[in-house]
C-alpha atoms as a PDB file:
ATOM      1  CA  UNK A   1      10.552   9.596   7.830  1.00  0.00           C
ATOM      2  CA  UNK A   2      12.794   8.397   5.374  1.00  0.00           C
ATOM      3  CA  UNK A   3      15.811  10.640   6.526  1.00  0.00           C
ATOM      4  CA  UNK A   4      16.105   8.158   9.245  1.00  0.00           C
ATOM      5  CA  UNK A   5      16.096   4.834   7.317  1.00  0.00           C
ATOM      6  CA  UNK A   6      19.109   6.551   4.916  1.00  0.00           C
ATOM      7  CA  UNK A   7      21.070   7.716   8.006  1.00  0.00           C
ATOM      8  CA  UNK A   8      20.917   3.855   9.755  1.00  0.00           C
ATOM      9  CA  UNK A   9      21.534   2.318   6.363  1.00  0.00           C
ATOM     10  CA  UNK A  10      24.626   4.995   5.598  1.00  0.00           C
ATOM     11  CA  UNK A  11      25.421   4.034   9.235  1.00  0.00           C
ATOM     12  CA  UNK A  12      25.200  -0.162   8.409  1.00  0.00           C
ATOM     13  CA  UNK A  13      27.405   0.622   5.096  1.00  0.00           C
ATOM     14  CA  UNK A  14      30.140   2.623   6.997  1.00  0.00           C
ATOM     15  CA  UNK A  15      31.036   0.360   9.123  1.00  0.00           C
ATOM     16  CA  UNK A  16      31.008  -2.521   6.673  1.00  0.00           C
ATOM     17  CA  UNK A  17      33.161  -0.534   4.354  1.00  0.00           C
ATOM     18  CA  UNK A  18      36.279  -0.172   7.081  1.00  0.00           C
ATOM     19  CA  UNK A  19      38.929  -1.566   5.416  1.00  0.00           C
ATOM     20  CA  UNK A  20      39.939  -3.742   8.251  1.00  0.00           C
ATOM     21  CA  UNK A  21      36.993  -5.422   7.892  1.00  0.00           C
ATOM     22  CA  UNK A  22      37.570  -6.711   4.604  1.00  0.00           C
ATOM     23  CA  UNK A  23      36.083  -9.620   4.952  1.00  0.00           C
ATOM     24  CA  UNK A  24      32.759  -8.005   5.237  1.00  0.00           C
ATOM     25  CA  UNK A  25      32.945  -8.214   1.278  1.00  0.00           C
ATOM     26  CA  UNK A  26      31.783 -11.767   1.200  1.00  0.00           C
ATOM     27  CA  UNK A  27      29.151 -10.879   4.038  1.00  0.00           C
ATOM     28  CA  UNK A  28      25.713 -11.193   3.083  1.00  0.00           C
ATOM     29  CA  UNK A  29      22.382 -10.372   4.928  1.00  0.00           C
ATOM     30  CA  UNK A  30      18.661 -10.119   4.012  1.00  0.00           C
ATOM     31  CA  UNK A  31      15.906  -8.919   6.282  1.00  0.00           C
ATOM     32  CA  UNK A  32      12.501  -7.949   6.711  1.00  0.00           C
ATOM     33  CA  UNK A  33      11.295  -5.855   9.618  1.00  0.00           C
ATOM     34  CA  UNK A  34       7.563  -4.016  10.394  1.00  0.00           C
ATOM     35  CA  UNK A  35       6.398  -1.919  12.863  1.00  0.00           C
ATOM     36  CA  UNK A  36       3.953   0.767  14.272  1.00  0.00           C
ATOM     37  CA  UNK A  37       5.375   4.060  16.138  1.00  0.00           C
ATOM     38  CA  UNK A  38       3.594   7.087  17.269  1.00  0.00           C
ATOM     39  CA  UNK A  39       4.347  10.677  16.510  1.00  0.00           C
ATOM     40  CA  UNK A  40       2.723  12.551  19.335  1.00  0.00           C
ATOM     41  CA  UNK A  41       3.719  15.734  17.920  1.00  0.00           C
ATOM     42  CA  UNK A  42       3.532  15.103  14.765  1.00  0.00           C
ATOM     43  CA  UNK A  43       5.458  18.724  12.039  1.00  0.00           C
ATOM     44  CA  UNK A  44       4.765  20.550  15.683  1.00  0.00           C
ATOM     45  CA  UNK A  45       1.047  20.591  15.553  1.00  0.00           C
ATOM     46  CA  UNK A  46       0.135  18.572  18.610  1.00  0.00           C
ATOM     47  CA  UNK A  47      -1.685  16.402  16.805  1.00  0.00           C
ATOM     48  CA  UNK A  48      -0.573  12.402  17.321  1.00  0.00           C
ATOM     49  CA  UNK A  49      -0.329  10.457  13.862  1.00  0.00           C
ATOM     50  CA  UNK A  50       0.332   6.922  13.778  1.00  0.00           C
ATOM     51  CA  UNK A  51       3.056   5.235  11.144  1.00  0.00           C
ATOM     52  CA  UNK A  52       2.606   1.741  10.236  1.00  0.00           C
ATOM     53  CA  UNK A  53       5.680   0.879   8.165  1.00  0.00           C
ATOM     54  CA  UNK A  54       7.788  -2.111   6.366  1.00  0.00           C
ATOM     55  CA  UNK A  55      10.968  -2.751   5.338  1.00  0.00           C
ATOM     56  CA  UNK A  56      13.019  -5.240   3.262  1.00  0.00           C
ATOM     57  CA  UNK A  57      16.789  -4.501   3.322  1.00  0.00           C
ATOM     58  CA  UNK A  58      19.319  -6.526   1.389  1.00  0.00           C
ATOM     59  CA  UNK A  59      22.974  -6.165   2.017  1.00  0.00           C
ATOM     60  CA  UNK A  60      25.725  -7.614   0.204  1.00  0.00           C
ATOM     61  CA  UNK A  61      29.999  -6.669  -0.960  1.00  0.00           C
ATOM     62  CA  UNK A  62      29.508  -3.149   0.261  1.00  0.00           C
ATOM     63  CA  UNK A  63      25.685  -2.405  -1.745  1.00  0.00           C
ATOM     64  CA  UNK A  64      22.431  -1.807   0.320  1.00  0.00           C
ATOM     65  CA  UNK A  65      18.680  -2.438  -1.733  1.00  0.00           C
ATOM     66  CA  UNK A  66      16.178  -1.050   0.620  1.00  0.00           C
ATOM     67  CA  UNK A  67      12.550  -1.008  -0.203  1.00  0.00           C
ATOM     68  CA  UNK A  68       9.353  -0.013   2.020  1.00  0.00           C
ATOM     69  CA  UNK A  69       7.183   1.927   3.104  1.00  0.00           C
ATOM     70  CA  UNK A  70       5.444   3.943   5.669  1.00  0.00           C
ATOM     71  CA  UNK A  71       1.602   4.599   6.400  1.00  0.00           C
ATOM     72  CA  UNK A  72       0.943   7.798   8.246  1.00  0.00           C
ATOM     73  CA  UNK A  73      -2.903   8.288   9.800  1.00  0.00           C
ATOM     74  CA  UNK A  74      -4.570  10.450  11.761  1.00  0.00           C
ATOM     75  CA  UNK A  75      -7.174   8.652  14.059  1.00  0.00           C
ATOM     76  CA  UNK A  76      -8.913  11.523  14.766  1.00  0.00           C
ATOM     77  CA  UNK A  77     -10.195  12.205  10.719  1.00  0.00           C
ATOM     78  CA  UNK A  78      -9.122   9.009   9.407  1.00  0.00           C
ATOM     79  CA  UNK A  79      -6.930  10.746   6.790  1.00  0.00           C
ATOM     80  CA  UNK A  80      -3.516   9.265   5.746  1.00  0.00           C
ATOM     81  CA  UNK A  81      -1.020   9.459   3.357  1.00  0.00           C
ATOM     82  CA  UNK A  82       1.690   6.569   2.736  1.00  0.00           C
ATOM     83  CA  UNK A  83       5.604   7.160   1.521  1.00  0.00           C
ATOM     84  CA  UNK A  84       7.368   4.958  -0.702  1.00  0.00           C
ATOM     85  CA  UNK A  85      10.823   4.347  -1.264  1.00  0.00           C
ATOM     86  CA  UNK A  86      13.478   1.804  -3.036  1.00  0.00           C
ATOM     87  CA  UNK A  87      17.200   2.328  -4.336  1.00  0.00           C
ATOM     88  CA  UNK A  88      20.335   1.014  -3.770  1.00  0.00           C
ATOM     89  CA  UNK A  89      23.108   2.341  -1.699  1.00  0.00           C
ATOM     90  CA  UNK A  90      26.771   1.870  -2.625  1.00  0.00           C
ATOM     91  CA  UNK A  91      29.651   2.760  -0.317  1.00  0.00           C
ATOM     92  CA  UNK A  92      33.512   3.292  -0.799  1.00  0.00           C
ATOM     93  CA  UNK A  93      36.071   4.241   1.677  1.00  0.00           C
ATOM     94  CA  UNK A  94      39.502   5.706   1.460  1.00  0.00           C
ATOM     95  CA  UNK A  95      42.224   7.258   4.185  1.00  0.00           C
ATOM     96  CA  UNK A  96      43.412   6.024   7.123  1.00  0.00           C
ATOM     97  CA  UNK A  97      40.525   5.075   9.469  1.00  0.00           C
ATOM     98  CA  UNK A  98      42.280   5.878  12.870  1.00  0.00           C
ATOM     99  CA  UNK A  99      42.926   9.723  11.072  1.00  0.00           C
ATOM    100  CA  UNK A 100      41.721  11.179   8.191  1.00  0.00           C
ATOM    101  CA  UNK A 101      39.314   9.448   6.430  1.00  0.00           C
ATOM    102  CA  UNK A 102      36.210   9.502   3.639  1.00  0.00           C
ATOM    103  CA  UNK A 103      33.499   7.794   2.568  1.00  0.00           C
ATOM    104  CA  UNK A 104      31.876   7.861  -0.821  1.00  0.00           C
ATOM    105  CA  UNK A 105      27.647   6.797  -0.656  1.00  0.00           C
ATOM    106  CA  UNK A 106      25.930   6.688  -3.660  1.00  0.00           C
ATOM    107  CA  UNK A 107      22.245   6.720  -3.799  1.00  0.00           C
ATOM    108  CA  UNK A 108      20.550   5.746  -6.755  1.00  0.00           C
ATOM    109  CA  UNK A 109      16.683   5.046  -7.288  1.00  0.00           C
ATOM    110  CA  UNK A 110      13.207   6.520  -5.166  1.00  0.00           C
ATOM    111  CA  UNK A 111      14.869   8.023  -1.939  1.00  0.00           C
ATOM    112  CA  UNK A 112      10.850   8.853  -1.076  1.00  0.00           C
ATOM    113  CA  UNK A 113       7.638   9.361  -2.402  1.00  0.00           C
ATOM    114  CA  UNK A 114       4.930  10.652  -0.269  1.00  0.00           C
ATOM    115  CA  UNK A 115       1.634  10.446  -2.147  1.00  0.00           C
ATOM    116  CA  UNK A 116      -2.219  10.066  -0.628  1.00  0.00           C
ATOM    117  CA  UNK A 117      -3.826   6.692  -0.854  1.00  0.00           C
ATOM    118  CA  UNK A 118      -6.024   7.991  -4.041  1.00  0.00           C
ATOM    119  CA  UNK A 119      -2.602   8.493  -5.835  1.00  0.00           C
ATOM    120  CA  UNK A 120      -2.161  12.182  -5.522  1.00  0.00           C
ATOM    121  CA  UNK A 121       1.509  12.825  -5.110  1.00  0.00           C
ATOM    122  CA  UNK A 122       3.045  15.192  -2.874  1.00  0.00           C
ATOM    123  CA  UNK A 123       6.159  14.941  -2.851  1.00  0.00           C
ATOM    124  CA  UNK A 124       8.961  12.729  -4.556  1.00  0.00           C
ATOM    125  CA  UNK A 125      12.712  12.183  -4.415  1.00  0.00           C
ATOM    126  CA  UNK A 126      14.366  10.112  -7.196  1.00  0.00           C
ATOM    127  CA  UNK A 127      17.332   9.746  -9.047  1.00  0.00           C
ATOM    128  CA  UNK A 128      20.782   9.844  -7.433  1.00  0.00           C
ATOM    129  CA  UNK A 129      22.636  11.389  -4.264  1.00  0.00           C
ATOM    130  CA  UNK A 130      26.517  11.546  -3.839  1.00  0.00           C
ATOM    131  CA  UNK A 131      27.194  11.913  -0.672  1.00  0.00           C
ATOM    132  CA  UNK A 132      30.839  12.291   0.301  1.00  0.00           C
ATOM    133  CA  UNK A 133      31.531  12.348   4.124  1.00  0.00           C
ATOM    134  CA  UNK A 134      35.060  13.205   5.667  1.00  0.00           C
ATOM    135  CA  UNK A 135      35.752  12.089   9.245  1.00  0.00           C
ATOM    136  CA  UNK A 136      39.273  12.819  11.244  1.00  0.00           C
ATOM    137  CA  UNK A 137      39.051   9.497  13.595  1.00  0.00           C
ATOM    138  CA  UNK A 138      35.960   9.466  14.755  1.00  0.00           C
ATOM    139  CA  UNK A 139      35.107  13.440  14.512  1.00  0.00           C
ATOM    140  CA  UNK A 140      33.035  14.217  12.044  1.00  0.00           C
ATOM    141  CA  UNK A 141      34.749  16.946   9.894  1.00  0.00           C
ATOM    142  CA  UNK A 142      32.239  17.704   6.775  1.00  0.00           C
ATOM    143  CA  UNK A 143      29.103  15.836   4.188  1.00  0.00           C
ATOM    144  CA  UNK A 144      28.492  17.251   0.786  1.00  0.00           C
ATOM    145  CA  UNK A 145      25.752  16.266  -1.265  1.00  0.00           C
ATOM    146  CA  UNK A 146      25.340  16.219  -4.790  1.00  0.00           C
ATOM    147  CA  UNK A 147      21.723  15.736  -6.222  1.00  0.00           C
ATOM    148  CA  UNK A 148      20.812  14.702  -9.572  1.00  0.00           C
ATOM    149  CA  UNK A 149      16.980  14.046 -10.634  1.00  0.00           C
ATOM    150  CA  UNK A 150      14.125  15.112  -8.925  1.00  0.00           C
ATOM    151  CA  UNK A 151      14.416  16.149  -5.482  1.00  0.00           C
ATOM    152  CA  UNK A 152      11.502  18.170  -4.072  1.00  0.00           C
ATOM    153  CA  UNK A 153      13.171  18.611  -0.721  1.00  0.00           C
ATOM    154  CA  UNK A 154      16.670  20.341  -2.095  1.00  0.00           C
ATOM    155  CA  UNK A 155      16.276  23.436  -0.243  1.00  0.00           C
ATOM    156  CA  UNK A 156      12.735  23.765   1.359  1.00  0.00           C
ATOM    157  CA  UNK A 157      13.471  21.615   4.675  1.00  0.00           C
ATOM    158  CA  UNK A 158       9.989  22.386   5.479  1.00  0.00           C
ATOM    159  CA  UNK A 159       8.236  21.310   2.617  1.00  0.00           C
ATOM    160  CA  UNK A 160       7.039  17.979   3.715  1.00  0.00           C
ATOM    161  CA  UNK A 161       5.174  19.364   6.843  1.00  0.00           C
ATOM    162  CA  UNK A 162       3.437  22.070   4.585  1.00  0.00           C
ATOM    163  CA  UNK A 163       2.136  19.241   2.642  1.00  0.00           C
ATOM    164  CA  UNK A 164       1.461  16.518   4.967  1.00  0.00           C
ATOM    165  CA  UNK A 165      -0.487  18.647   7.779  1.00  0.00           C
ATOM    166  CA  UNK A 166      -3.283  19.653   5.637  1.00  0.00           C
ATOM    167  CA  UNK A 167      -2.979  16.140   3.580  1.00  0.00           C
ATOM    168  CA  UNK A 168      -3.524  14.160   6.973  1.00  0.00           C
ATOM    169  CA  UNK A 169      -6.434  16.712   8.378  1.00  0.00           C
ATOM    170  CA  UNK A 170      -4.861  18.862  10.539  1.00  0.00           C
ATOM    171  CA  UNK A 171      -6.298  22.223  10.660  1.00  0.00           C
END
């Protein structure tokens, strides 16, 4: 869910952050976008669950603030459970950008929160992320991450489907 929204916005920053296009510096953007998607397999179980979600992105001289959120519900039981996030996203690059090259993301602030509508929380992701990302041209050659805070997904990849099957009704 929110893996997705980091990898477009880590996507947006890169290329703003190619020093040819210095000018993108004094570039400044603000946006609003909503939507509804279904997931007709939703963690593998067969079972379709509908997202509602929003999002309010701000970019400006190389920083990201991203807020939103994202309502997951299962028609069939009526059960849902909503994820939150905010932070800010700062970028620097350094190399050569037709050889080797790397950029520097730092994200700071609620990566996701995934909680029921009663406020029971299942899962949450805060403080910061230091992502460092080496490219060679345009192959891709290595990302390290380093995580400070609370990160309930460092090292269970599977954790949110363990949690959000039963949460939405799935049996």
């Amino acid at each position: 869910m929110r893996r997705v929204a980091t990898g477009l916005l880590s996507g947006i920053l890169a290329i703003g952050l190619v020093p040819g296009l210095a000018a993108a510096a004094d570039y400044n953007w603000h946006g609003t976008a909503q939507g509804t998607w279904v997931d007709d397999d939703f963690c593998g179980t067969g079972v379709a669950i509908e997202h509602a979600w929003t999002d309010t992105v701000t970019y400006h001289a190389f920083q990201v603030t991203d807020r939103g959120s994202d309502v997951l519900t299962n028609d069939a039981t009526g059960d849902s459970i909503v994820g939150y996030y905010a932070g800010v996203i700062q970028g620097q690059f350094s190399g050569d950008p037709d050889g080797l090259h790397t950029f520097v993301f730092t994200h700071a602030g609620l990566p996701e929160m995934i909680k029921t509508p009663r406020g029971s929380i299942l899962i949450v992701n805060a403080g910061h992320v230091v992502s460092t990302v080496v490219f060679d041209g345009d192959t891709f050659i290595s990302e390290v991450n380093v995580l400070q805070g609370r990160h309930d997904y460092a090292g269970n990849p599977d954790l949110f489907c363990a949690l959000a099957v039963p949460a939405l009704g799935i049996t």
